[in-house]
C-alpha atoms as a PDB file:
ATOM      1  CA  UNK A   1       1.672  -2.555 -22.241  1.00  0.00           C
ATOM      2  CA  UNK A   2       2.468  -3.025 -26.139  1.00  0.00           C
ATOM      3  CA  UNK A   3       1.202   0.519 -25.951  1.00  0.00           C
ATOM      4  CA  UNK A   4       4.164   1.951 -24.672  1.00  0.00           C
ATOM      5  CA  UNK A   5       6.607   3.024 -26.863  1.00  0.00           C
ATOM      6  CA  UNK A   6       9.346   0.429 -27.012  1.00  0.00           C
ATOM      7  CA  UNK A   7      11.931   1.623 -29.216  1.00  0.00           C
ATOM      8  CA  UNK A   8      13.312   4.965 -30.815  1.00  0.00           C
ATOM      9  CA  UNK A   9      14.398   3.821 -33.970  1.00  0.00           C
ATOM     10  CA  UNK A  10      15.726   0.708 -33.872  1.00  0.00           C
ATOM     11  CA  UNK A  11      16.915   1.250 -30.061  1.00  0.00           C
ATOM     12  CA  UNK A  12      15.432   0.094 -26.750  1.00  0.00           C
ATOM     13  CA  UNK A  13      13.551   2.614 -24.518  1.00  0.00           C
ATOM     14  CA  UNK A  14      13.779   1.280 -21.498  1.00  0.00           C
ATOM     15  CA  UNK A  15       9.747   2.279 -19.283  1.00  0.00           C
ATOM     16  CA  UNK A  16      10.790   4.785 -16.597  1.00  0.00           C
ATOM     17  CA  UNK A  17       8.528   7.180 -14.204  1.00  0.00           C
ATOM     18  CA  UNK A  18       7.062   8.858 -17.272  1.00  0.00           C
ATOM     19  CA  UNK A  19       4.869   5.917 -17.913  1.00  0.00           C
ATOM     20  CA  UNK A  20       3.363   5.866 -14.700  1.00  0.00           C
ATOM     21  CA  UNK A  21       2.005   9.030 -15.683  1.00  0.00           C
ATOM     22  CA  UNK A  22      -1.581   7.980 -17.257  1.00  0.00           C
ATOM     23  CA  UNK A  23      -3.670  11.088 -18.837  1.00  0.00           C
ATOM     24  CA  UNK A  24      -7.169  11.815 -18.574  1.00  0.00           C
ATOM     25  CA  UNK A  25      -9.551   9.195 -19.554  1.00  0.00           C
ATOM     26  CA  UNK A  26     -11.703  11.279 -21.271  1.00  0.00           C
ATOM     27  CA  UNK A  27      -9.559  13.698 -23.213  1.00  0.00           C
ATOM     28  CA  UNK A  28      -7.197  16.599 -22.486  1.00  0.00           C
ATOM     29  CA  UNK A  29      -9.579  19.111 -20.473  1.00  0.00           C
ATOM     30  CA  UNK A  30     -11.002  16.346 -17.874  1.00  0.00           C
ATOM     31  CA  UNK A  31      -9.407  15.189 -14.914  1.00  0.00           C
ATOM     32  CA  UNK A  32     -10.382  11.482 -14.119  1.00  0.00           C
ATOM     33  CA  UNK A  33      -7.770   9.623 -14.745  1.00  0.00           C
ATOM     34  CA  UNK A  34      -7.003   5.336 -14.894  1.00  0.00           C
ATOM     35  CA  UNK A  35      -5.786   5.710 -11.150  1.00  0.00           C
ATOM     36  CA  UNK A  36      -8.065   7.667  -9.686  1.00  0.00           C
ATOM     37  CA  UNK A  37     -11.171   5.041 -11.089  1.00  0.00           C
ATOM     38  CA  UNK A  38      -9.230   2.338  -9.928  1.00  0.00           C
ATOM     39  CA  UNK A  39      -9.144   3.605  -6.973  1.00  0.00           C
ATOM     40  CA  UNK A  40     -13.012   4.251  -6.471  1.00  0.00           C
ATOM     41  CA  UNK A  41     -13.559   0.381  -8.116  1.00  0.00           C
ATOM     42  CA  UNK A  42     -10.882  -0.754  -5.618  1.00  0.00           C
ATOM     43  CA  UNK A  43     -13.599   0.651  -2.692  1.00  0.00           C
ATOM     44  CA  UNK A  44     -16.689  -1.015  -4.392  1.00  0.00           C
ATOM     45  CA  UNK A  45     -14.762  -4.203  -4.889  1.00  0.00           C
ATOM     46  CA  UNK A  46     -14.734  -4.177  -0.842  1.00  0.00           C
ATOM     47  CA  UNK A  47     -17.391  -2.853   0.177  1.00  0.00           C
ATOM     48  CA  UNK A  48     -19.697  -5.218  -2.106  1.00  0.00           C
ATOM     49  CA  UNK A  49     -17.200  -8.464  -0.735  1.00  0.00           C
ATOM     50  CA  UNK A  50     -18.121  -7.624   2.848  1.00  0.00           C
ATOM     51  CA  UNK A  51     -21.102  -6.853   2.205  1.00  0.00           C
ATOM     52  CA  UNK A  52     -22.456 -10.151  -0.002  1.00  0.00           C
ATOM     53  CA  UNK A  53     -20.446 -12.473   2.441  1.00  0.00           C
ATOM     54  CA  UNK A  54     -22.161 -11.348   5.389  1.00  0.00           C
ATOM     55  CA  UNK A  55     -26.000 -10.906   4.033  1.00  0.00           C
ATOM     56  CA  UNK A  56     -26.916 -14.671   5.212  1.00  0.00           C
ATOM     57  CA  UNK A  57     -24.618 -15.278   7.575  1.00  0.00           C
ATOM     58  CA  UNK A  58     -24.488 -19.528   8.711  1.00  0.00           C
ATOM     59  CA  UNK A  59     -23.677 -21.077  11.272  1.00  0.00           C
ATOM     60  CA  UNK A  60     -21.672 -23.459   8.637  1.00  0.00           C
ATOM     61  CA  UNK A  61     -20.032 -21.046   5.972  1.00  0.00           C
ATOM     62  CA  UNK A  62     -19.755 -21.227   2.781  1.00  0.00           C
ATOM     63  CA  UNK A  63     -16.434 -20.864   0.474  1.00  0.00           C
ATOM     64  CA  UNK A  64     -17.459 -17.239   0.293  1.00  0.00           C
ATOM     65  CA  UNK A  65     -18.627 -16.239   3.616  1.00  0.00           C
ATOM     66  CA  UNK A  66     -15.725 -18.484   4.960  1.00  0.00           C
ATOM     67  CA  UNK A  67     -13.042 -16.458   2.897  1.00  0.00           C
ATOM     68  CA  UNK A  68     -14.394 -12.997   4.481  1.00  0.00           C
ATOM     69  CA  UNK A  69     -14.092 -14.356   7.738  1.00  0.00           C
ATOM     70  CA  UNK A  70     -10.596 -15.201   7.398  1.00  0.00           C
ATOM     71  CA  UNK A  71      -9.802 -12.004   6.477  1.00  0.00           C
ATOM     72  CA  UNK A  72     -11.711 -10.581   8.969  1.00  0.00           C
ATOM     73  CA  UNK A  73     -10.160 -12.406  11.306  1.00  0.00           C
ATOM     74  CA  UNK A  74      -6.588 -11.663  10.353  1.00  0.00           C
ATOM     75  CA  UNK A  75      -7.126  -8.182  10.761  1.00  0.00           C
ATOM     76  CA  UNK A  76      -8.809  -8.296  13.913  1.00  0.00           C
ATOM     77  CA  UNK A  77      -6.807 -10.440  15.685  1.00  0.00           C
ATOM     78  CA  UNK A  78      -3.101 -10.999  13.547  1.00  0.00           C
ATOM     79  CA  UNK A  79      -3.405  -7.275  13.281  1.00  0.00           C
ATOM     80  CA  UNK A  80      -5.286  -4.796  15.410  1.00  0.00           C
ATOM     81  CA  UNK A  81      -4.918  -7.062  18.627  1.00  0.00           C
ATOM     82  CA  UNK A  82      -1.672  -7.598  18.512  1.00  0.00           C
ATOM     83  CA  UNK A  83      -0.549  -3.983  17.732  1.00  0.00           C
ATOM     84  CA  UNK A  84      -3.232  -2.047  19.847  1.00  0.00           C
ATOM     85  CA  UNK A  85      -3.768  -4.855  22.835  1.00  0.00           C
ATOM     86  CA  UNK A  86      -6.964  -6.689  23.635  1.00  0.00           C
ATOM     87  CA  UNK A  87      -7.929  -3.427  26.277  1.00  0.00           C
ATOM     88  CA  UNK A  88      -8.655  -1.262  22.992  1.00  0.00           C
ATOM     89  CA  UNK A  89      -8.283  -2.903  19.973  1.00  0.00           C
ATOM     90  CA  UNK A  90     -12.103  -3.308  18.818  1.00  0.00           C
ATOM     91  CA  UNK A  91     -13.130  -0.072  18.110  1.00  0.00           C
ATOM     92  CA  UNK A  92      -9.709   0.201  15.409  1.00  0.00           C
ATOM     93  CA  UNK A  93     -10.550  -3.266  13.675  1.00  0.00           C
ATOM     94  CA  UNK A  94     -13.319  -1.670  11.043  1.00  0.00           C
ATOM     95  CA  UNK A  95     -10.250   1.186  10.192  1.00  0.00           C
ATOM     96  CA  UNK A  96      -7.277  -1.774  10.144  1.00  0.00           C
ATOM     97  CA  UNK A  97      -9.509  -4.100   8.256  1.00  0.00           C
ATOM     98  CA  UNK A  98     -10.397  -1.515   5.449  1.00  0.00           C
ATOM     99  CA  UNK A  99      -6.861  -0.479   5.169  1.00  0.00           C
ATOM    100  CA  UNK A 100      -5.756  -3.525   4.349  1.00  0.00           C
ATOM    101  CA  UNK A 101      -8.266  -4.788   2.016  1.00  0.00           C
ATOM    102  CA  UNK A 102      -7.941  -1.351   0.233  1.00  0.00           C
ATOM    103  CA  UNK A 103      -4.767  -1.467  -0.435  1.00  0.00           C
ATOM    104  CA  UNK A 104      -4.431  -5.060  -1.197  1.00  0.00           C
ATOM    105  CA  UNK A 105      -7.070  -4.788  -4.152  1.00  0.00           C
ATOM    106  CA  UNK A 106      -5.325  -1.875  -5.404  1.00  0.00           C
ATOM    107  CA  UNK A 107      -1.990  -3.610  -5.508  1.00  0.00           C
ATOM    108  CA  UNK A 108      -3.175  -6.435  -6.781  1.00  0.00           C
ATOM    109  CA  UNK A 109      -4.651  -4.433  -9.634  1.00  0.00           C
ATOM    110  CA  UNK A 110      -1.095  -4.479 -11.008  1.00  0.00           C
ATOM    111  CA  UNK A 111      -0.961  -8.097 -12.286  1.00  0.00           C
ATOM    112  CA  UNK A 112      -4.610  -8.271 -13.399  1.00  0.00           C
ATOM    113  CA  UNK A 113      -4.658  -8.880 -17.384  1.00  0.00           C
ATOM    114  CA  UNK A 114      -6.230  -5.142 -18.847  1.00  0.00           C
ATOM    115  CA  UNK A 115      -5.718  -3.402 -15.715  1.00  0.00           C
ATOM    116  CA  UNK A 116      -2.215  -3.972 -15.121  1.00  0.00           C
ATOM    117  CA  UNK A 117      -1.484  -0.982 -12.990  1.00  0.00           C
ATOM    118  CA  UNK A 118      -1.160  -1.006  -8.831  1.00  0.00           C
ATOM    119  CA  UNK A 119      -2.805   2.565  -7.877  1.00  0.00           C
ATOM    120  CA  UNK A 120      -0.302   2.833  -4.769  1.00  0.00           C
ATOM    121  CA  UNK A 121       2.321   3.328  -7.356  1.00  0.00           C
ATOM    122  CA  UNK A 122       1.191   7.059  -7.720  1.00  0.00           C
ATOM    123  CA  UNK A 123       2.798   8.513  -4.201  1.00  0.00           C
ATOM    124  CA  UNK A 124      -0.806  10.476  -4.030  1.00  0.00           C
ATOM    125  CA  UNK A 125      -2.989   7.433  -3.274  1.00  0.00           C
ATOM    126  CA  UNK A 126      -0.886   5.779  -0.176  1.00  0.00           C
ATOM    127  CA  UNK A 127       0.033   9.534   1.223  1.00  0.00           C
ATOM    128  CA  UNK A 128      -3.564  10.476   1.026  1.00  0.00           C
ATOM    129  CA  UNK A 129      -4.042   7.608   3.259  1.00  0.00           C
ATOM    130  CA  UNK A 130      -1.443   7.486   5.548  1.00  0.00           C
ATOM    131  CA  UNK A 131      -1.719  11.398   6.344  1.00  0.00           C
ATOM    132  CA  UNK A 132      -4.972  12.563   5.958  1.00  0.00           C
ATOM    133  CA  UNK A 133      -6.846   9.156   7.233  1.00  0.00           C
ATOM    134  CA  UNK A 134      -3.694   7.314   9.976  1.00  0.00           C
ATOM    135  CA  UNK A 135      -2.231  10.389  10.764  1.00  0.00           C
ATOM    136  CA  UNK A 136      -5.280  12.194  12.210  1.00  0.00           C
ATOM    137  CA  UNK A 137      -6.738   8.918  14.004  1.00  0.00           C
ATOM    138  CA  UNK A 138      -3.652   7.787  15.995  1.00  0.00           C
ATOM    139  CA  UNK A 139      -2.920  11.614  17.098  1.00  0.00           C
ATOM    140  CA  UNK A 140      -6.409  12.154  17.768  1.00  0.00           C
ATOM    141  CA  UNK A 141      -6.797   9.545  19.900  1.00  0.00           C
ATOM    142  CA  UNK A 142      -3.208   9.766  21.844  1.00  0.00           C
ATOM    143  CA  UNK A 143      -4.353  13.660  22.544  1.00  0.00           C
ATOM    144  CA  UNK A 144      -8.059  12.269  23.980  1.00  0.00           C
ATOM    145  CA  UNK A 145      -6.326   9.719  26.057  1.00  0.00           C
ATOM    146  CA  UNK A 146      -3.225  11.511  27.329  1.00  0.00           C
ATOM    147  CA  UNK A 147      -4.050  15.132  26.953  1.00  0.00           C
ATOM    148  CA  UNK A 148      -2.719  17.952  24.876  1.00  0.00           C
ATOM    149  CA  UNK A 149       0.753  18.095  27.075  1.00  0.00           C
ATOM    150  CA  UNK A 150       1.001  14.393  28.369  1.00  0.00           C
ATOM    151  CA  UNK A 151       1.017  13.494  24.503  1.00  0.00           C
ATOM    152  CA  UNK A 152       3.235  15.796  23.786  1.00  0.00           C
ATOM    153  CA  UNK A 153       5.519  14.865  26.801  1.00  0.00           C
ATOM    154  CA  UNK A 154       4.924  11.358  25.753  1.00  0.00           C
ATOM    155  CA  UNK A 155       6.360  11.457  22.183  1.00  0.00           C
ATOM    156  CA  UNK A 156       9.088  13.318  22.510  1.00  0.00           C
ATOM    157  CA  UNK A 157      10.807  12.986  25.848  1.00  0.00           C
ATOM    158  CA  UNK A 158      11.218   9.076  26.328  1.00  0.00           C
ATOM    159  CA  UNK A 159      11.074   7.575  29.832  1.00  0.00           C
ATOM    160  CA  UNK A 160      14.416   7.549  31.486  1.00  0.00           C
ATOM    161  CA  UNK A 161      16.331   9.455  28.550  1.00  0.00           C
ATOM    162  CA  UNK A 162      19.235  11.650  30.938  1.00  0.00           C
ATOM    163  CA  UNK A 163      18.296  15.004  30.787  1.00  0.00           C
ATOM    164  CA  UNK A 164      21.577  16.852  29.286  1.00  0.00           C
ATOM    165  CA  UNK A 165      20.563  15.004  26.248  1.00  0.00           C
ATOM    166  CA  UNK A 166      16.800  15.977  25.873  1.00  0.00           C
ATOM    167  CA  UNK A 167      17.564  19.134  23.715  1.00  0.00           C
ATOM    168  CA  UNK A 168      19.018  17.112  21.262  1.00  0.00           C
ATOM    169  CA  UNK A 169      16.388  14.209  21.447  1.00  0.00           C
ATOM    170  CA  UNK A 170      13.382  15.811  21.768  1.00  0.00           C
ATOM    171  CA  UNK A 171      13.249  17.499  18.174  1.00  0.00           C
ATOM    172  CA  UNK A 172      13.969  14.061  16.632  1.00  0.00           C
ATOM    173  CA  UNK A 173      11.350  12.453  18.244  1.00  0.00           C
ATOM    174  CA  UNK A 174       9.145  15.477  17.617  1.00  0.00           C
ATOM    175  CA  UNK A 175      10.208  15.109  13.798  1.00  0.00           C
ATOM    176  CA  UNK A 176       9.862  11.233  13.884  1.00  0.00           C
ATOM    177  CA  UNK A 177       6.431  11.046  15.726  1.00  0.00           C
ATOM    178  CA  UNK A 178       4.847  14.096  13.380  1.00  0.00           C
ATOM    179  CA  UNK A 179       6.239  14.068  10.258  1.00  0.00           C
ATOM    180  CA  UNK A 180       8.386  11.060   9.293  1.00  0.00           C
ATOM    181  CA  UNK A 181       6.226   8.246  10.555  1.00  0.00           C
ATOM    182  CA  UNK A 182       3.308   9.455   7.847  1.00  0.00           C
ATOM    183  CA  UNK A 183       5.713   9.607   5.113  1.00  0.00           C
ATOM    184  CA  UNK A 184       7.538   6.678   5.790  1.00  0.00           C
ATOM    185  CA  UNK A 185       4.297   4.670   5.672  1.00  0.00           C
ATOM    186  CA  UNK A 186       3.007   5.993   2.396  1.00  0.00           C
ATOM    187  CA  UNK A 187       6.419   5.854   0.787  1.00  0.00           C
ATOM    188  CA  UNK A 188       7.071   2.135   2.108  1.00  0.00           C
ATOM    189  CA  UNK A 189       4.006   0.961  -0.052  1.00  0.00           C
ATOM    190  CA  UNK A 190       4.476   3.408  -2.522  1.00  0.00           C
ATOM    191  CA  UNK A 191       8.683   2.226  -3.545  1.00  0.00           C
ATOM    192  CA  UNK A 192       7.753  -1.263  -3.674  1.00  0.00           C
ATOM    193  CA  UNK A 193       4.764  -0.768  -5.734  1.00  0.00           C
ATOM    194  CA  UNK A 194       6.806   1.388  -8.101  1.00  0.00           C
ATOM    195  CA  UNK A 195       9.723  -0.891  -8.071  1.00  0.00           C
ATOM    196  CA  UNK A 196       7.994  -4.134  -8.632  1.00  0.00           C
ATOM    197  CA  UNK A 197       5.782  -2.867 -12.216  1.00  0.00           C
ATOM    198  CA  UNK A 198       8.539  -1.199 -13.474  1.00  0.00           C
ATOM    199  CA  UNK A 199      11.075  -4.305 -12.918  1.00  0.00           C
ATOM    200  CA  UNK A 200       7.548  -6.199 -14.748  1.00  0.00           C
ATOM    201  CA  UNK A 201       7.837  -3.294 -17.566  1.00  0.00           C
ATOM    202  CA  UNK A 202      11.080  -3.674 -18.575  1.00  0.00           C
ATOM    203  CA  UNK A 203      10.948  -7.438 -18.386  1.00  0.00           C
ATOM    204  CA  UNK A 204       7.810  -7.350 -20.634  1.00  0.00           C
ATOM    205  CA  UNK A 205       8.470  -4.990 -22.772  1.00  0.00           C
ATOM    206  CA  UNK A 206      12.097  -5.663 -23.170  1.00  0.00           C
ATOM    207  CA  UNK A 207      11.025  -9.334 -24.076  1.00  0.00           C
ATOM    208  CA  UNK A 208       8.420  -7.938 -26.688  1.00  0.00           C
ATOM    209  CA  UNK A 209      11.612  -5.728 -28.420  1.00  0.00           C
ATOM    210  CA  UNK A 210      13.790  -8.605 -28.558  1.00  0.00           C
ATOM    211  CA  UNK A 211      10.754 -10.282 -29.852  1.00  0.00           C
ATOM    212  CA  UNK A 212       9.730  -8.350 -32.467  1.00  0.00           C
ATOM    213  CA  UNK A 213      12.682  -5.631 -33.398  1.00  0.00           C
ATOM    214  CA  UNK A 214      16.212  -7.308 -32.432  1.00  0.00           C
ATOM    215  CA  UNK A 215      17.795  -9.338 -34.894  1.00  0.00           C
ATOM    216  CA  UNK A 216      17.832 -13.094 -35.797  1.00  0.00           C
ATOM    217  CA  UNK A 217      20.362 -13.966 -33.011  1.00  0.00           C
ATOM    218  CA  UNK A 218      18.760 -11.999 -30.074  1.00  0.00           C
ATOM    219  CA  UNK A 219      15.317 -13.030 -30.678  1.00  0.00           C
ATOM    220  CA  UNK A 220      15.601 -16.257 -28.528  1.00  0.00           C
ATOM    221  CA  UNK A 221      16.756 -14.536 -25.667  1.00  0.00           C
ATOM    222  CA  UNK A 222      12.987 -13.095 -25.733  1.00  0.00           C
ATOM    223  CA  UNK A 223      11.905 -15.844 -23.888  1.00  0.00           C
ATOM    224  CA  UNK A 224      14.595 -15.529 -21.328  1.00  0.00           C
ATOM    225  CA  UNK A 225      12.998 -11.917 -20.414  1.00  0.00           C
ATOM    226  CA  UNK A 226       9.536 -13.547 -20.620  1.00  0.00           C
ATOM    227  CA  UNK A 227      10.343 -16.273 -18.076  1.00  0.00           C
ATOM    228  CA  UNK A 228      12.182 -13.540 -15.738  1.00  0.00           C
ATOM    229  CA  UNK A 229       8.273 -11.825 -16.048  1.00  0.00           C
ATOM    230  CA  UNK A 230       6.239 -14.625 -15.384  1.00  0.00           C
ATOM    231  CA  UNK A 231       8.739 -15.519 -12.126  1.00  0.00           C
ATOM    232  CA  UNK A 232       8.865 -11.486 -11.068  1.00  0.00           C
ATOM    233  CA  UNK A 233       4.565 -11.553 -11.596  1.00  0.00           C
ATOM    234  CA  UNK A 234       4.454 -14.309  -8.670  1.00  0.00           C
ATOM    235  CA  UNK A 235       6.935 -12.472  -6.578  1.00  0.00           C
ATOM    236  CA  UNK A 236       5.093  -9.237  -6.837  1.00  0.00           C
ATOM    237  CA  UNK A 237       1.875 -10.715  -6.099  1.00  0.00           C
ATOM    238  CA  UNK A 238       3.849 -11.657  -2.701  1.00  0.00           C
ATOM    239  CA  UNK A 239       4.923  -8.142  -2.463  1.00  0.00           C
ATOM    240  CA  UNK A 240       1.724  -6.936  -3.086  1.00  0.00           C
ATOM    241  CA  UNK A 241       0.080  -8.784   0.165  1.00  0.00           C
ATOM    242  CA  UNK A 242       3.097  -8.060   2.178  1.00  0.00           C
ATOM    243  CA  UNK A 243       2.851  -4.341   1.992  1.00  0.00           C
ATOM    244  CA  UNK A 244      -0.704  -4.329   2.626  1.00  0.00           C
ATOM    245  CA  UNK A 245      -0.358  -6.434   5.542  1.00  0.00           C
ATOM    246  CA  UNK A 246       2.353  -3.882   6.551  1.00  0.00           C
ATOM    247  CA  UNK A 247       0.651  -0.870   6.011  1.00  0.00           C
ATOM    248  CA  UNK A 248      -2.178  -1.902   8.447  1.00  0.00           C
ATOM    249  CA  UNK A 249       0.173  -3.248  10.642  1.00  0.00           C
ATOM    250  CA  UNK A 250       2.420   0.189  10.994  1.00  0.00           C
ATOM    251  CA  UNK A 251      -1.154   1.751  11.272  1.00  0.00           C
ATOM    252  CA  UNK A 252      -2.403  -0.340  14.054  1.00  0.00           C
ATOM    253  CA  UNK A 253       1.500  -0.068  15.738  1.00  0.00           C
ATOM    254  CA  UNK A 254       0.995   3.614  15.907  1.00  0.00           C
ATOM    255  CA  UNK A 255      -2.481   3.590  17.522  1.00  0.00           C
ATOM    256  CA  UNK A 256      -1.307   1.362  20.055  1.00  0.00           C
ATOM    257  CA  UNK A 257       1.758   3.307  20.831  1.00  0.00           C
ATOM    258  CA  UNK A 258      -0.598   6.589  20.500  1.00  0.00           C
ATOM    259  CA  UNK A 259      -2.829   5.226  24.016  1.00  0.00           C
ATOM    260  CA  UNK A 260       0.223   3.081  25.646  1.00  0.00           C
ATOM    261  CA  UNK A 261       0.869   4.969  29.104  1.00  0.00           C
ATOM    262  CA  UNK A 262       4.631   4.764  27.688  1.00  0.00           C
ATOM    263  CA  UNK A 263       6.965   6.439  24.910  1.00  0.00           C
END
C-alpha cells in the first residue's frame, strides 16, 4: 500500500479507481498482470484443498477433511438444494460449490498481508463468470428441459399476467431474464468488492499521511484512521463471505427457476 502515492506536495491524494489498475508484472510489453495470477492461484488454492482433504477419506475426520466437508456440505445442501430442489439439485452442486469457493478465496485475497487485493474488484473477473460460465448453464438447461418456445414462453409471459398488458411486460422480462440478471450478478460482487478496499485504502493510507506528513497536532488522529482500518478489515472479511455465498446462491436461484414448470 505505502506504494501508492499518498500526497502531492504536502496534500492528501485520496486512492480512487486508478489504483485498482495494476500493470504488467513483467514490464510494459507483457500482459499478466497481479489479478489475473491471483486469479489462476485462487483455482489451485481449491482445487489442491479438495483435493488433499479427500485423498484418505475416514470414517472419523480430521480438522482438515472435517473443514472440506462443511463446506461441501453448505453448498450442497444450504445452497444448491434449497435453490434448485432435491428433484435436480445434484448434478449443479460440483458448479455451486466451485463458485463459491472461487470467489471466496479471491475475495479474501484482499485482507491477506502482501497480497492485499480482492480479484473480483476488477468488473472482468466476476462478469467473466457470471456470463460466460452461469449464464450459459441455467439457459442451457431451461431450453433442454422446456424447449426452445416453452422457455421462451416461460420467461417472459408470467402465468396469469392479463393479456392487454403482455406487450408491455414481456420485453422487461425478456430484458430481465437475458441481460440484467448476468450483470446484476457480476456487478453485485464486483461494487462491494470495490467499495470495501477502497474504504480500507483511504483508511490506511490516510492514517499513514497523517502519520508521517501532517503536522504535530494531526498526527494523533493517525491512530483514529488506523483503528477505523483494523474495524473496516473484520467487516470486509464478512463482506467478503457474504457475497460469495450470494453469488452461488443467485446462481443456483436461476437454475432452479431455469427447470421450474413455472415463471
Amino acid at each position: 500500500m505505502g506504494a501508492l502515492v499518498l500526497a502531492q506536495g504536502d496534500e492528501f491524494v485520496a486512492p480512487g479507481a486508478k489504483d485498482f489498475n495494476l500493470g504488467p508484472i513483467f514490464g510494459e510489453g507483457t500482459f499478466v498482470t497481479k489479478p489475473m495470477v491471483l486469479a489462476v492461484l485462487a483455482a489451485v488454492i481449491v482445487g489442491a484443498f479438495f483435493l488433499l482433504a479427500t485423498r484418505n477419506l475416514k470414517i472419523v475426520p480430521n480438522r482438515f477433511q472435517f473443514a472440506a466437508e462443511s463446506i461441501y456440505d453448505f453448498g450442497r445442501n444450504n445452497i444448491a438444494r434449497e435453490q434448485i430442489g432435491a428433484k435436480d439439485f445434484r448434478p449443479f452442486v460440483p458448479l455451486i460449490l466451485a463458485l463459491f469457493s472461487f470467489i471466496l478465496v479471491n475475495n479474501i485475497f484482499g485482507i491477506i498481508p502482501v497480497i492485499q487485493f480482492p480479484v473480483m474488484s476488477h468488473i472482468g473477473f466476476p462478469l467473466a463468470l457470471s456470463v460466460l460460465v452461469v449464464y450459459p448453464v441455467y439457459h442451457y438447461v431451461g431450453f433442454k428441459r422446456h424447449g426452445f418456445v416453452g422457455y421462451l414462453k416461460k420467461e417472459t409471459v408470467p402465468a396469469g399476467a392479463p393479456g392487454f398488458i403482455l406487450p408491455l411486460l414481456t420485453p422487461i422480462e425478456f430484458l430481465q431474464k437475458f441481460l440484467i440478471n448476468p450483470i446484476t450478478l457480476a456487478l453485485r460482487v464486483f461494487a462491494a468488492m470495490f467499495a470495501g478496499h477502497l474504504l480500507l485504502l483511504v483508511f490506511t493510507l490516510g492514517g499513514e499521511y497523517l502519520l508521517l506528513e501532517a503536522s504535530a497536532a494531526l498526527k494523533p488522529v493517525s491512530v483514529v484512521s488506523f483503528a477505523f482500518a483494523i474495524i473496516l478489515t473484520f467487516l470486509e472479511a464478512l463482506i467478503q463471505v457474504l457475497q460469495a455465498y450470494i453469488f452461488a446462491l443467485l446462481s443456483a436461484n436461476y437454475i432452479g427457476a431455469a427447470l421450474a414448470a413455472e415463471h
